[in-house]
Protein backbone atom coordinates (compact mmCIF):
# COMPACT_ATOMS: atom_id res chain seq x y z
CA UNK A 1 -93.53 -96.44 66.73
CA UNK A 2 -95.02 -93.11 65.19
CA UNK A 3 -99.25 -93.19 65.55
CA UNK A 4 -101.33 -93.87 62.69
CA UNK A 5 -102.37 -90.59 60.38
CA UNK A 6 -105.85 -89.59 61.72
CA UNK A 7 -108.90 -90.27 59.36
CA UNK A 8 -110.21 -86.61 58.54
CA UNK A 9 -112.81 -86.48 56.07
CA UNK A 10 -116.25 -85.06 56.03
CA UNK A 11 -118.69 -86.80 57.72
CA UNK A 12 -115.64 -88.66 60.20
CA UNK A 13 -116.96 -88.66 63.90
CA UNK A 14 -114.15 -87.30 66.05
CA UNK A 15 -113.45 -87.36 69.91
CA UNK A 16 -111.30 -84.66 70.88
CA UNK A 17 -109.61 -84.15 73.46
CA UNK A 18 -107.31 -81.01 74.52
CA UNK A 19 -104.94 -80.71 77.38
CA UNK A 20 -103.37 -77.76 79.18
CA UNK A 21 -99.43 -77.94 79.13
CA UNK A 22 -98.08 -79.21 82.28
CA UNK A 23 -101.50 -79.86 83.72
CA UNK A 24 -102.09 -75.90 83.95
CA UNK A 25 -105.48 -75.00 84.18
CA UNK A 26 -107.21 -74.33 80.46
CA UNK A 27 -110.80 -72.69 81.89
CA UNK A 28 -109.94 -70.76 85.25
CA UNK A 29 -113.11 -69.03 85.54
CA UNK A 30 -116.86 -68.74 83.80
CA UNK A 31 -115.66 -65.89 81.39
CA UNK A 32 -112.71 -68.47 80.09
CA UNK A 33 -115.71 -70.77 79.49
CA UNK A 34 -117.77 -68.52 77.75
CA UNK A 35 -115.04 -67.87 75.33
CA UNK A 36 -114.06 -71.24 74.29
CA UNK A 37 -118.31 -71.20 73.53
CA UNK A 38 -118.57 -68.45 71.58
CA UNK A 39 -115.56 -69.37 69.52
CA UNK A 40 -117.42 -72.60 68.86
CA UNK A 41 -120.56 -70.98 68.24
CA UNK A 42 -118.78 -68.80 65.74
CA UNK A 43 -116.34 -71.61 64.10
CA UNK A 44 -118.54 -74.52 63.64
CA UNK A 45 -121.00 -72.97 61.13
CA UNK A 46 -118.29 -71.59 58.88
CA UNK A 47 -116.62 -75.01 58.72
CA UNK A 48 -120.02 -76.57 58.95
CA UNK A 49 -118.52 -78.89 61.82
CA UNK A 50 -121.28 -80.27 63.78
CA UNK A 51 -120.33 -81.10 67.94
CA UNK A 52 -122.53 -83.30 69.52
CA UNK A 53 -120.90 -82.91 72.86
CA UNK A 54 -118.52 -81.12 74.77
CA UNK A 55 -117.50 -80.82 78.59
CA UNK A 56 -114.81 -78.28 79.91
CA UNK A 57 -112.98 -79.21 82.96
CA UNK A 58 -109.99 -76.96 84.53
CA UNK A 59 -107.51 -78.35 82.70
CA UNK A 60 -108.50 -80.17 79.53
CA UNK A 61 -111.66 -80.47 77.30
CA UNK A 62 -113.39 -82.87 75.63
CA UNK A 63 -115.43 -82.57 72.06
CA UNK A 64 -117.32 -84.84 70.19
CA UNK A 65 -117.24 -83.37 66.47
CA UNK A 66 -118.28 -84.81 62.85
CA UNK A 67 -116.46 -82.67 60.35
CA UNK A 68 -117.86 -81.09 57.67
CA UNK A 69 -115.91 -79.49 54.26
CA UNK A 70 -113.41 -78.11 56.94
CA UNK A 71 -110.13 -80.56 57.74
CA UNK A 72 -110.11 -81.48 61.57
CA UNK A 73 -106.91 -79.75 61.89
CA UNK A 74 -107.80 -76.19 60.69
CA UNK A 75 -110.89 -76.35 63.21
CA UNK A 76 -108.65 -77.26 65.86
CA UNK A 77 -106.04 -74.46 64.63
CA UNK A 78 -108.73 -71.74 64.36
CA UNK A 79 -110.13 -72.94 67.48
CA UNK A 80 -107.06 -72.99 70.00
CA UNK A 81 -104.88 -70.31 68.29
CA UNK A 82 -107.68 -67.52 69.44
CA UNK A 83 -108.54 -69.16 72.62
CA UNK A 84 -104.81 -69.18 73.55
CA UNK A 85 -104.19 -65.54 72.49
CA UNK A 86 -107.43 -64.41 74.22
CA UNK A 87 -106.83 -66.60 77.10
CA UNK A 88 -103.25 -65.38 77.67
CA UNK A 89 -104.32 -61.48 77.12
CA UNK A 90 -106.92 -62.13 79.99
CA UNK A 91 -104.93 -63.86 82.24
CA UNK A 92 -101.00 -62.03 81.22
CA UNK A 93 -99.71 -64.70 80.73
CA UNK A 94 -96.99 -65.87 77.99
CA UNK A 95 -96.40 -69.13 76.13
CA UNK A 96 -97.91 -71.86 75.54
CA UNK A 97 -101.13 -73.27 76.45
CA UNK A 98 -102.29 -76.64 75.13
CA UNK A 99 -100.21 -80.09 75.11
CA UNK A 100 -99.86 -81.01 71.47
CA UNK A 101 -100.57 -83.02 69.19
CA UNK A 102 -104.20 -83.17 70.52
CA UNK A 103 -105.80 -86.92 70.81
CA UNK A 104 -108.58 -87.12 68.76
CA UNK A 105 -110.46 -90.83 68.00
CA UNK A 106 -112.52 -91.66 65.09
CA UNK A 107 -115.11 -93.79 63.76
């Protein structure tokens, strides 16, 4: 049975939740950490995408975001895409680093 179509429209309270493929390890050390932060820090105003919460563990994240003019999915795009490319450049590695599509639960 295919899942429902996520509800994405401003104002839509969304948990998020991202996984690294194969269980591999997403944050490996503080500077991978401090990344995926200043990403956020720089993304969420220009989508004006609030997050209430977020916790990184080694190999997946949670986020707890209400959307703003932005759809969910290009957040998560801009979001992942440069953490992936950066993270992969730092670490030389190749491929693929996030389990898709990512969970994500509204209300």
């Amino acid at each position: 049975m295919p899942r429902q179509a996520r509800l994405d429209a401003p104002g839509v309270l969304h948990h998020i939740m991202i996984r690294g493929i194969e269980r591999r390890k997403l944050f490996i050390n503080d500077r991978d950490r401090e990344d995926m932060l200043e990403r956020l820090a720089k993304l969420l105003p220009e989508t004006q995408t609030a997050c209430y919460a977020w916790v990184f563990i080694p190999n997946h994240a949670h986020f707890l975001f209400r959307t703003g003019l932005a759809p969910l999915a290009t957040v998560m795009r801009r979001l992942l895409t440069g953490y992936a490319v950066s993270f992969n450049r730092r670490h030389k590695r190749q491929g693929q680093l996030f389990q898709t599509p990512f969970p994500a639960h509204s209300r």
